[in-house]
C-alpha atoms as a PDB file:
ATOM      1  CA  UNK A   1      25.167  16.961  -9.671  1.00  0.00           C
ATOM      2  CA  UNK A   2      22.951  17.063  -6.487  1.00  0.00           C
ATOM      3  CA  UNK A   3      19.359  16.265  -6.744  1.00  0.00           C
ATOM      4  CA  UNK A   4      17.041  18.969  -5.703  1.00  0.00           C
ATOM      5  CA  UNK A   5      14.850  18.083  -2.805  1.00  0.00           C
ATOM      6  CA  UNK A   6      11.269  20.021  -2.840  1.00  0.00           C
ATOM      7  CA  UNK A   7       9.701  17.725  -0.168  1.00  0.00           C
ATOM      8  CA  UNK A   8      11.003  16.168   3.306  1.00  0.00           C
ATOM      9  CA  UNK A   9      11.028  12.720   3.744  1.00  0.00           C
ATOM     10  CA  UNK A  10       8.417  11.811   5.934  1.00  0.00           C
ATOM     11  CA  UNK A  11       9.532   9.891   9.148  1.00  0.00           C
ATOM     12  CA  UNK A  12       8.044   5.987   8.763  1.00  0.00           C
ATOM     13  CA  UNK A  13       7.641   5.980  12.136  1.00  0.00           C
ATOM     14  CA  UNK A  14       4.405   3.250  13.030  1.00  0.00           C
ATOM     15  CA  UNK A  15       3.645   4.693  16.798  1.00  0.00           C
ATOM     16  CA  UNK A  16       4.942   1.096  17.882  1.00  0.00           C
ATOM     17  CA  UNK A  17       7.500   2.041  19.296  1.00  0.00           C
ATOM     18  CA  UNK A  18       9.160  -1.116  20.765  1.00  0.00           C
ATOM     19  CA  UNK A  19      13.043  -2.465  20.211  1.00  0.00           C
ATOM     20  CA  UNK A  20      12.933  -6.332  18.767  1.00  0.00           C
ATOM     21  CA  UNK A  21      16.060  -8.592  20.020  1.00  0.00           C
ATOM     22  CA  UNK A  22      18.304  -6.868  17.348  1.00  0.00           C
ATOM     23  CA  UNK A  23      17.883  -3.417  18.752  1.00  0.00           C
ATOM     24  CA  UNK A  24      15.682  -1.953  15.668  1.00  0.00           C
ATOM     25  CA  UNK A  25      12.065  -0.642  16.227  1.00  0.00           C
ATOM     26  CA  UNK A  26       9.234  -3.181  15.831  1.00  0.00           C
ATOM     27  CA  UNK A  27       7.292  -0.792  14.078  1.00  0.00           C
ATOM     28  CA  UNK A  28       9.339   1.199  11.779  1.00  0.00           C
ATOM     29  CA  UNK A  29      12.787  -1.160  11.759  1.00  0.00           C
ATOM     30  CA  UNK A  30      15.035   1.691  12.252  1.00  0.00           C
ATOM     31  CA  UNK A  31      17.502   1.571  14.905  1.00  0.00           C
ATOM     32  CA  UNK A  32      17.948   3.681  17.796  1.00  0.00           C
ATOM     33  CA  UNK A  33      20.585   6.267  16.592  1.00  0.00           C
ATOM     34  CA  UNK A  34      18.406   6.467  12.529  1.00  0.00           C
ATOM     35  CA  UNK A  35      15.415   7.747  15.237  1.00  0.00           C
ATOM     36  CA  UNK A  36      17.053   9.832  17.321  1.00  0.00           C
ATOM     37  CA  UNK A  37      19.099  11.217  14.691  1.00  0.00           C
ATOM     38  CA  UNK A  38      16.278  11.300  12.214  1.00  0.00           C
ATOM     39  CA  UNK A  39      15.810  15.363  12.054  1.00  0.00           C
ATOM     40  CA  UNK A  40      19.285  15.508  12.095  1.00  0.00           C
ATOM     41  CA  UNK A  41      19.351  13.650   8.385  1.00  0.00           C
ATOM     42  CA  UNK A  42      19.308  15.292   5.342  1.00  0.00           C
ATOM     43  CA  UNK A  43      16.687  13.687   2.757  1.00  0.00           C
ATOM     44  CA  UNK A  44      19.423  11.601   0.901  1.00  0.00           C
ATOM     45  CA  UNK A  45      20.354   9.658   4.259  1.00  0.00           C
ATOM     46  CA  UNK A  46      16.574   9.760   5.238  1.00  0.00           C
ATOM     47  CA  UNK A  47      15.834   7.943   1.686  1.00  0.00           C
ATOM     48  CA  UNK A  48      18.402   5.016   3.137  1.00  0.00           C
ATOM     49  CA  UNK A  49      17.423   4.716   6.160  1.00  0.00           C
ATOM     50  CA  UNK A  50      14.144   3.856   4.870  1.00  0.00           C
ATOM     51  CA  UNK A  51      15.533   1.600   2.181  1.00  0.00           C
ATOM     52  CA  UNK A  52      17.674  -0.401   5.016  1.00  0.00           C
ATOM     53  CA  UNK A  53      14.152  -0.262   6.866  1.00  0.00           C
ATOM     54  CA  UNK A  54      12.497  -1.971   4.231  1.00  0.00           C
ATOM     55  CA  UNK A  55      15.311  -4.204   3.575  1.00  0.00           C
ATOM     56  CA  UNK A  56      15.143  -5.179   7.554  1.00  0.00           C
ATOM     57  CA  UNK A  57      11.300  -5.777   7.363  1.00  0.00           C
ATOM     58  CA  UNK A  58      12.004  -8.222   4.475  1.00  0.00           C
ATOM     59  CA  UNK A  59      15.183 -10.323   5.955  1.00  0.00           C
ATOM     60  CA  UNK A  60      11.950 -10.753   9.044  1.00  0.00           C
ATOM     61  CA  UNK A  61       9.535 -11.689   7.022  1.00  0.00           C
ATOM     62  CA  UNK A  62      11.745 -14.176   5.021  1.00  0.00           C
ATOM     63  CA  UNK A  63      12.569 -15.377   8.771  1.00  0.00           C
ATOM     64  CA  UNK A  64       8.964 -15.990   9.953  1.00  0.00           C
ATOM     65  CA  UNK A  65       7.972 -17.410   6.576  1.00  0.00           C
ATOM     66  CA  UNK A  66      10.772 -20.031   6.881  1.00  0.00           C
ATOM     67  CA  UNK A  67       9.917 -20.986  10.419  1.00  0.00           C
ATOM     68  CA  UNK A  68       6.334 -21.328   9.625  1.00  0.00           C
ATOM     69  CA  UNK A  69       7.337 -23.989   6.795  1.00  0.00           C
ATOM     70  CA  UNK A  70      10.010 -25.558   8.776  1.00  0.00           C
ATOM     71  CA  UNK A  71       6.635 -26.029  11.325  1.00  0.00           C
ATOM     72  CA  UNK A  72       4.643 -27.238   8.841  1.00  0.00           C
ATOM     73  CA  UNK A  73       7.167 -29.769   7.371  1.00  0.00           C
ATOM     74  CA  UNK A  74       7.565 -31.176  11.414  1.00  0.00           C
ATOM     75  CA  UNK A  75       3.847 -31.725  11.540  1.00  0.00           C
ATOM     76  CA  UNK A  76       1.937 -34.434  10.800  1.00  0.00           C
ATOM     77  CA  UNK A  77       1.293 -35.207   6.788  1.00  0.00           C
ATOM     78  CA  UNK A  78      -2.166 -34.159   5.724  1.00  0.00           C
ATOM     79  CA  UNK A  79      -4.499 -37.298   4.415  1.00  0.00           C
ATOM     80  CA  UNK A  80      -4.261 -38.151   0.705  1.00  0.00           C
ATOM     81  CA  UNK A  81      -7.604 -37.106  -0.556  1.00  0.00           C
ATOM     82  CA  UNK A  82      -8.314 -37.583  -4.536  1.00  0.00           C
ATOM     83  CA  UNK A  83      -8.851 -34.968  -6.939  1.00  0.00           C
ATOM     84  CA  UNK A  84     -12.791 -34.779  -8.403  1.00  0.00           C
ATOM     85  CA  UNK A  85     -10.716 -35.051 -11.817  1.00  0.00           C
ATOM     86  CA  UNK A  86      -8.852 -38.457 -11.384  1.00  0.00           C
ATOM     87  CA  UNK A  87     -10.034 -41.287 -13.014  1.00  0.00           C
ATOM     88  CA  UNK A  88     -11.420 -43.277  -9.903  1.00  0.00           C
ATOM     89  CA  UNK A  89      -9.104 -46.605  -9.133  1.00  0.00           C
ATOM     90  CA  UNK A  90     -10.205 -49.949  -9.417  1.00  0.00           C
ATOM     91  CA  UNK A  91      -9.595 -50.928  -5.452  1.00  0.00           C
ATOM     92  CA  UNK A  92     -12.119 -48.219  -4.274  1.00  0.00           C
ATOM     93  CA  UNK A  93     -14.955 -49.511  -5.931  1.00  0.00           C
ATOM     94  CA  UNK A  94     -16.713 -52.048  -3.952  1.00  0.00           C
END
């Protein structure tokens, strides 16, 4: 049974405008032929495209995340520093 459609799918277009190293938009992930062919779509394809968009902007910002910890484990360890709740050790009292 086919779903009745009462509204268009709105284009997720960002104005950015700009093609990353994998050939999808920077702004709205889609790639080149899902914006060109984008009027061309009929709302159940549009609805995909936008889920693969989403799916694309999450694979990204599992990327970044991981080479921002990957970064952080390279760097230099941060000073112990004591909680206020530990019991305070015998060698720092003086």
């Amino acid at each position: 049974m086919e779903q009745l459609d009462f509204f268009e799918v709105p284009s997720p277009c960002k104005g950015i405008c700009q093609v990353n190293n994998k050939g999808y938009c920077k702004g709205c992930f889609r790639s080149r032929d899902e914006r060109f062919y984008w009027y061309d779509f009929t709302n159940e394809q549009k609805r995909n495209v936008v889920r693969l968009c989403h799916q694309r902007y999450l694979r990204i910002l599992r990327a970044k995340r991981k080479q921002a910890q990957d970064a952080a484990l390279g760097a230099e360890p941060l000073p112990y520093q004591p909680s206020l709740f530990d019991e305070p050790s015998d060698d720092l009292s003086s």
